[in-house]
C-alpha atoms as a PDB file:
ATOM      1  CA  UNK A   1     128.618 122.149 147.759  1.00  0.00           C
ATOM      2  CA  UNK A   2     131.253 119.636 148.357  1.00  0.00           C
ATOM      3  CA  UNK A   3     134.943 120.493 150.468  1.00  0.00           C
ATOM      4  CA  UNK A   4     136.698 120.755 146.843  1.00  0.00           C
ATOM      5  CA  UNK A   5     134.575 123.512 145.601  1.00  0.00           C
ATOM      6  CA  UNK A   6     134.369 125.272 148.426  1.00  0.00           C
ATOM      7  CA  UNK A   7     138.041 125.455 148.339  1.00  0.00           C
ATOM      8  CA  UNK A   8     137.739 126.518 144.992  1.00  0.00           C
ATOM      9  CA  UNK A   9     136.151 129.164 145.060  1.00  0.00           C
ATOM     10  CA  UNK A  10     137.489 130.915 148.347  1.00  0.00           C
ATOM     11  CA  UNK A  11     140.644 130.430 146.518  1.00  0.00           C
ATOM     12  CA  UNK A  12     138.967 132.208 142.901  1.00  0.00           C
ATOM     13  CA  UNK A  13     137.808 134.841 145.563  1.00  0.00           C
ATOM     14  CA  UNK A  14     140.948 135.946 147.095  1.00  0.00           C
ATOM     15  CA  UNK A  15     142.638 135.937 143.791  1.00  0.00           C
ATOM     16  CA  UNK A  16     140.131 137.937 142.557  1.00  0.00           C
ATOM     17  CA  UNK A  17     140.502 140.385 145.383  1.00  0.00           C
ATOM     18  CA  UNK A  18     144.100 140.297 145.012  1.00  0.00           C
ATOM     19  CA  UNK A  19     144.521 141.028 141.228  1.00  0.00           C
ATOM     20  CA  UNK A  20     142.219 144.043 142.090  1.00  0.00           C
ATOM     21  CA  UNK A  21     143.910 145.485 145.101  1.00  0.00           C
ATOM     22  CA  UNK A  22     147.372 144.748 142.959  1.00  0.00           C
ATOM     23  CA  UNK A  23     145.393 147.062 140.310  1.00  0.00           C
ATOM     24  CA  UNK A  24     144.389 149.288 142.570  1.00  0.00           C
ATOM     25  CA  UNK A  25     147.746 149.974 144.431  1.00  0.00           C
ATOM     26  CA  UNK A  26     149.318 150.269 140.820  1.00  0.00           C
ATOM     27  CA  UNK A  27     146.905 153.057 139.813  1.00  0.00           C
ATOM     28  CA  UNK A  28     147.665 155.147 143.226  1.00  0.00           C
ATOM     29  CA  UNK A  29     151.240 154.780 143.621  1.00  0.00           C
ATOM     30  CA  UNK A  30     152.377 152.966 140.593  1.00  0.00           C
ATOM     31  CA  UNK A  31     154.329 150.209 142.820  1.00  0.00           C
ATOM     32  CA  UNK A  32     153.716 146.545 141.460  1.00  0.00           C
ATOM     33  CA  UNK A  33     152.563 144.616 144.875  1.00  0.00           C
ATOM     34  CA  UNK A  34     153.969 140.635 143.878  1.00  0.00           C
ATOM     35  CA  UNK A  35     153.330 140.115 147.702  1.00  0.00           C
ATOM     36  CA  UNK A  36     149.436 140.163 146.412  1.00  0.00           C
ATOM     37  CA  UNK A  37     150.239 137.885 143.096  1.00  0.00           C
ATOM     38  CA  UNK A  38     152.120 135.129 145.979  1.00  0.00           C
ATOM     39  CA  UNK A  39     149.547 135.246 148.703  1.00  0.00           C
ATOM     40  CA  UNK A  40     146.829 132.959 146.524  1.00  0.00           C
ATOM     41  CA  UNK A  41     148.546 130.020 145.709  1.00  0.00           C
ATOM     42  CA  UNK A  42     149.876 130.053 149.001  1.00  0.00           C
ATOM     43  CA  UNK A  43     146.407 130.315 150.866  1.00  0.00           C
ATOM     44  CA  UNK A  44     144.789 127.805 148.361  1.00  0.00           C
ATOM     45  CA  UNK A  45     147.774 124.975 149.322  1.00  0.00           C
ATOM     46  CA  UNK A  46     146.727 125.428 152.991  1.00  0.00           C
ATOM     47  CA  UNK A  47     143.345 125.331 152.164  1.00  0.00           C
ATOM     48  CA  UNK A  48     143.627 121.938 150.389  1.00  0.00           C
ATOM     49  CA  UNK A  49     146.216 120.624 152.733  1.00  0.00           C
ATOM     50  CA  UNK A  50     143.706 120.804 155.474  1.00  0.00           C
ATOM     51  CA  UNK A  51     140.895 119.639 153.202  1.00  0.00           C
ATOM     52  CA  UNK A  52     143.254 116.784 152.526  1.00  0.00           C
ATOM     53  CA  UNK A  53     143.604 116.464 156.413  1.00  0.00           C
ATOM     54  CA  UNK A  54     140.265 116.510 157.226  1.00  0.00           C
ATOM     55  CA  UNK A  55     139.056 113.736 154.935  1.00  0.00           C
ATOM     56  CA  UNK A  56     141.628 110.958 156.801  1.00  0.00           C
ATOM     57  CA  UNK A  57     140.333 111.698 160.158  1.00  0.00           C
END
């Protein structure tokens, strides 16, 4: 598995587990989490920044 799809998929992971634990804090308390909708995109720039950084060592 190359750097890129590893990247990929961690990233389809933790959106997966966010979009669930959004869902699940919805059903309990009925508060929408968007701290669990920004958290992806942010981890999956850092992720390919340092993939990015890693290949021009």
């Amino acid at each position: 598995m190359t750097t890129n799809q590893k990247v990929w998929l961690i990233s389809f992971i933790i959106v997966l587990v966010c979009i669930l634990a959004a869902l699940l804090i919805y059903i309990y308390t009925g508060q929408i989490v968007f701290a669990l909708f920004i958290a992806p995109p942010i981890i999956h720039w850092i992720l390919k920044r340092r993939q990015h950084r890693d290949l021009h060592k």
